[in-house]
Protein backbone atom coordinates (compact mmCIF):
# COMPACT_ATOMS: atom_id res chain seq x y z
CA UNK A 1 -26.14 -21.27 17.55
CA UNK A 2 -24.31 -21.54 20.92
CA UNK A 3 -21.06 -23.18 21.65
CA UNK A 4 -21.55 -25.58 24.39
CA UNK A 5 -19.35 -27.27 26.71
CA UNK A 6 -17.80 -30.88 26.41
CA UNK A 7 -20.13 -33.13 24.73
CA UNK A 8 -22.72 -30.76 24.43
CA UNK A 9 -24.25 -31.67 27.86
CA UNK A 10 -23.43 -28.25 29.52
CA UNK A 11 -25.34 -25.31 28.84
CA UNK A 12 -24.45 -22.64 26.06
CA UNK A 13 -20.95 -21.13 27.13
CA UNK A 14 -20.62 -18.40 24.75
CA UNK A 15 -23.48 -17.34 21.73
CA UNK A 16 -22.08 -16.99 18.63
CA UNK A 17 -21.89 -13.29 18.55
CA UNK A 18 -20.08 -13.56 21.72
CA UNK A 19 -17.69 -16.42 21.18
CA UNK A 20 -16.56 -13.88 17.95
CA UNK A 21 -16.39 -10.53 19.92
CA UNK A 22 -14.44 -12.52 22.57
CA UNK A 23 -11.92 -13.85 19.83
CA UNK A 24 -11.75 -10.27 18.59
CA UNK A 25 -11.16 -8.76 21.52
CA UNK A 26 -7.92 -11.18 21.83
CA UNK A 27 -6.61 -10.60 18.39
CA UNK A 28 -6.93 -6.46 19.34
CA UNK A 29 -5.14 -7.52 22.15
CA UNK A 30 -2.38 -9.84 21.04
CA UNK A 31 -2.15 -7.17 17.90
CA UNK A 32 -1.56 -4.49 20.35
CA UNK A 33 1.13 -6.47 22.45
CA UNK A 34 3.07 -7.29 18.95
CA UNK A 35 3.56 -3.87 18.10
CA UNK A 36 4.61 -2.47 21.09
CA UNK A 37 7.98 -4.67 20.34
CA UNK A 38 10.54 -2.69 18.09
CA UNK A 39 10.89 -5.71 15.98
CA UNK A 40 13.65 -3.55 13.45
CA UNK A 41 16.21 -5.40 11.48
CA UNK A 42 18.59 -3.62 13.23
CA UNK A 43 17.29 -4.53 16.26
CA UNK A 44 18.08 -8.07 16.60
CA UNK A 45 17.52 -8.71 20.33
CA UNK A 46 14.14 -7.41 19.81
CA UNK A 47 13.36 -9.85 16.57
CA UNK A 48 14.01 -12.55 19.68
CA UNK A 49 12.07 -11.01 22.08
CA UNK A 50 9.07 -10.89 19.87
CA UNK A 51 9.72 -14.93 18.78
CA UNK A 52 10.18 -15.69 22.51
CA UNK A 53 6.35 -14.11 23.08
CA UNK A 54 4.55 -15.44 20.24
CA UNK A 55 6.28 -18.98 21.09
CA UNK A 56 4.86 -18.74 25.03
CA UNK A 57 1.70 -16.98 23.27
CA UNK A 58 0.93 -20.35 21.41
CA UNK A 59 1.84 -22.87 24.18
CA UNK A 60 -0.47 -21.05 26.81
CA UNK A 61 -2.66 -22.19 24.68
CA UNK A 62 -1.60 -25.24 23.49
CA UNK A 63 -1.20 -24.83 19.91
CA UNK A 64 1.33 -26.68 18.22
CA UNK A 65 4.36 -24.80 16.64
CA UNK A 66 7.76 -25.18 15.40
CA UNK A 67 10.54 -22.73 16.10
CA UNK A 68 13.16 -22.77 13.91
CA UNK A 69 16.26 -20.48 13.35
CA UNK A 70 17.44 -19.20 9.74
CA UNK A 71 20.41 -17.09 9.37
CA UNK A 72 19.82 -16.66 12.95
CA UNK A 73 16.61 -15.05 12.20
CA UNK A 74 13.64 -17.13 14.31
CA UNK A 75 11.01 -18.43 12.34
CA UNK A 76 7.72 -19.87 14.12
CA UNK A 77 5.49 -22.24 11.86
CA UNK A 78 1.83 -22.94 12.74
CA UNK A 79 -0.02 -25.53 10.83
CA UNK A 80 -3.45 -26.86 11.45
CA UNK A 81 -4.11 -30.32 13.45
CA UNK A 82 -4.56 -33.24 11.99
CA UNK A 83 -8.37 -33.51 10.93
CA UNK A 84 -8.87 -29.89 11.92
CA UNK A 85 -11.74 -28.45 9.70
């Protein structure tokens, strides 16, 4: 099975096995971004800084999120859309 563009009038963007090495490759990569960020409990400024990337992370891509603070910790909440499978 291939995922095809809009309507499925386009030809075959991405095969299966590459649509999933391609998603893998980003998680390896958004994974190795995360960690590079000294995200310490004593290390408040940093706890931000990582927020502040995961929060443009998600809207480059256009997935809905709420950012919230508690005890001045941030807290980002992703659900699924509305009728997503």
């Amino acid at each position: 099975m291939a995922i095809s563009g809009a309507g499925g009038s386009l030809p075959p963007l991405f095969s299966r096995n590459e649509l999933k090495m391609k998603i893998e490759q980003e998680i390896a990569d958004l994974t190795s971004e995360l960690i590079r960020i000294p995200s310490l409990h004593s290390r408040p400024e940093e706890i931000r800084r990582c927020a502040d990337f995961i929060e443009n992370w998600l809207a480059r891509r256009d997935i809905d999120y709420t950012r919230s603070d508690i005890s001045d910790v941030p807290a980002i909440t992703v659900l699924p859309r509305t009728g997503a499978a």
